[in-house]
Protein backbone atom coordinates (compact mmCIF):
# COMPACT_ATOMS: atom_id res chain seq x y z
CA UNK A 1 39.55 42.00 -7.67
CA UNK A 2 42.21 41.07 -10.25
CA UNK A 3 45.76 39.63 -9.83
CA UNK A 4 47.99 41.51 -12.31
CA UNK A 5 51.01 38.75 -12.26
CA UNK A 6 54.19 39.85 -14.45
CA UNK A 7 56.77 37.34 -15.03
CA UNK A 8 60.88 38.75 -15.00
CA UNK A 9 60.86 42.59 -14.77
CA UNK A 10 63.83 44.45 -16.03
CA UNK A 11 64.50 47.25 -13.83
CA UNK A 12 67.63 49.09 -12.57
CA UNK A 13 67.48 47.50 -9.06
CA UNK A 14 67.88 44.57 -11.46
CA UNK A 15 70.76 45.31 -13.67
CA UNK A 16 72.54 46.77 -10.71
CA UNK A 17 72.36 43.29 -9.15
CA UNK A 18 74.32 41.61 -11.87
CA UNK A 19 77.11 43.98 -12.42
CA UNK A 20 77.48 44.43 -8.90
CA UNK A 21 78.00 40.43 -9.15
CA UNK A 22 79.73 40.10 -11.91
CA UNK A 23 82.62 43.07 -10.44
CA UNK A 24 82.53 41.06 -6.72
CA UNK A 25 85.23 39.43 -4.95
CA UNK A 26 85.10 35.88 -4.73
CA UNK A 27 88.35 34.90 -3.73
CA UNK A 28 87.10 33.35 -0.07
CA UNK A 29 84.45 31.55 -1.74
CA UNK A 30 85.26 28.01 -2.17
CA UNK A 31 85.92 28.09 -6.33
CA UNK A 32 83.57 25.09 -7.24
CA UNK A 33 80.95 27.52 -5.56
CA UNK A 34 82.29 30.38 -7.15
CA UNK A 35 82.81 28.43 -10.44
CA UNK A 36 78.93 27.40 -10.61
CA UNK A 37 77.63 31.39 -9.50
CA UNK A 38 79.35 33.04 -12.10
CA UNK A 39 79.32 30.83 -15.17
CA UNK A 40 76.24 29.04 -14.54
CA UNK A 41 73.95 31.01 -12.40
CA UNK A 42 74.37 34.78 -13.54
CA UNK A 43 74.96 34.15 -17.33
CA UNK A 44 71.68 31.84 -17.31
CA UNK A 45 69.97 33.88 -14.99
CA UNK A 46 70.78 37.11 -16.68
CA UNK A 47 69.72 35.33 -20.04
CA UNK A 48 66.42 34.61 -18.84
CA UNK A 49 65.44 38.08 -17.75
CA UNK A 50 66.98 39.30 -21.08
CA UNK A 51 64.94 37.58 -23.14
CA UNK A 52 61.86 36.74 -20.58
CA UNK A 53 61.80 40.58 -19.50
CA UNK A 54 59.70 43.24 -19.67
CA UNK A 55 59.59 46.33 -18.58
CA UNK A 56 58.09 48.65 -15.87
CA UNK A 57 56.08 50.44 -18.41
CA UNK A 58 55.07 46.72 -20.26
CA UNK A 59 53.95 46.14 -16.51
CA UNK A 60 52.28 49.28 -15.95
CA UNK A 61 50.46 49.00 -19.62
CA UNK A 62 48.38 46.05 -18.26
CA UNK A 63 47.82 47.11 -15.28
CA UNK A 64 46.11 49.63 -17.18
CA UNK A 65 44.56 47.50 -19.31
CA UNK A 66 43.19 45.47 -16.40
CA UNK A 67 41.50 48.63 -14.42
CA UNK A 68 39.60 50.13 -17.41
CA UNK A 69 38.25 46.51 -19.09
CA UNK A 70 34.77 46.53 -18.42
CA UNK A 71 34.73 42.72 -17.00
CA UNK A 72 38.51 42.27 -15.82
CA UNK A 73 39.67 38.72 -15.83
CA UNK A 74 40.35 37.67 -11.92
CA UNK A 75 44.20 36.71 -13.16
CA UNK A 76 46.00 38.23 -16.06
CA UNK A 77 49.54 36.80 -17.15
CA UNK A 78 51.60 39.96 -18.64
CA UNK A 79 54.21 37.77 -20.09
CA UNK A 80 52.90 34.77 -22.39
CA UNK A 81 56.65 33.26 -22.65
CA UNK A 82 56.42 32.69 -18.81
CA UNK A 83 53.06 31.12 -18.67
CA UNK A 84 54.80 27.63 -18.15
CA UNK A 85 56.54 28.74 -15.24
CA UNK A 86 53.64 30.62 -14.11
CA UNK A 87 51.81 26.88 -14.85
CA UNK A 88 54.34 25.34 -12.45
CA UNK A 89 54.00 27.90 -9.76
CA UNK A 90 49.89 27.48 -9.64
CA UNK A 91 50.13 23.53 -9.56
CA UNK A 92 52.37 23.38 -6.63
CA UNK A 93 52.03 26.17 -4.10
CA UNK A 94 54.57 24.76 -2.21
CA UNK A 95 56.62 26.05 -5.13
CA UNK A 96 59.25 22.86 -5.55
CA UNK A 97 58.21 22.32 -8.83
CA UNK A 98 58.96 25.77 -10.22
CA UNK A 99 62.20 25.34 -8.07
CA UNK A 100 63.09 22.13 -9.40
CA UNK A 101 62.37 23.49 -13.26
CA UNK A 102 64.98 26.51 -12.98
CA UNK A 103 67.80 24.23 -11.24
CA UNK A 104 67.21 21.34 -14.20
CA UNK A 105 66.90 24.46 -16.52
CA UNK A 106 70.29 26.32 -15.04
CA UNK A 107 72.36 24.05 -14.05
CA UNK A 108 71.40 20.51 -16.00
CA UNK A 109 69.97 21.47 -19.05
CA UNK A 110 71.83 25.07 -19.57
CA UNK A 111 71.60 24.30 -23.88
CA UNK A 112 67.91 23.76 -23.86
CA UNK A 113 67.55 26.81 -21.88
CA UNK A 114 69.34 28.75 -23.92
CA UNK A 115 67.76 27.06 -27.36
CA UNK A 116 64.39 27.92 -25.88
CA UNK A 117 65.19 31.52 -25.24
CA UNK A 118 66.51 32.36 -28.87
């Protein structure tokens, strides 16, 4: 048994998703809200996926990989620029720390986010 465990995939489901919310109607949103979805959120959000992304085929490469080695590793990481997320997720399965790290990262520390994924 092996656990094949991408990071961001960029898909059309996923690009869909942000125009879609980038073209929506927020006028009966309160505007703070709205404010803080579409300048903070999507444009950090979208960032991250842009530059953490891979694609299907990246995905479906290791996979690959992963069925024909001859001893597969029980977990293999697809995306070495998420492994400190994926860090996070595995050392609190509750998942609050992983939580916690994308709200500092999105909304409190938006420049060292974007620093880190130049």
């Amino acid at each position: 048994i092996s656990l094949v465990e991408p990071g961001p995939v960029m898909t059309e489901f996923e690009t869909k998703l942000y125009e879609e919310a980038e073209r929506a109607d927020y006028s009966r949103t309160d505007p703070e809200t709205a404010e803080i979805f579409t300048k903070l959120y999507l444009r950090n959000s979208r960032d991250v996926f842009t530059s953490l992304g891979q694609t299907p085929e990246d995905i479906a490469e290791h996979t690959l990989r992963v069925i024909e080695a001859a001893r597969p590793p029980f977990r293999h990481q697809t995306n070495v620029a998420y492994t400190p997320m994926a860090a996070l997720k595995h050392a609190d399965p509750s998942g609050a720390l992983i939580t916690d790290a994308f709200y500092k990262l999105v909304f409190k520390y938006d420049a060292v986010l974007r620093f880190g994924l130049r």
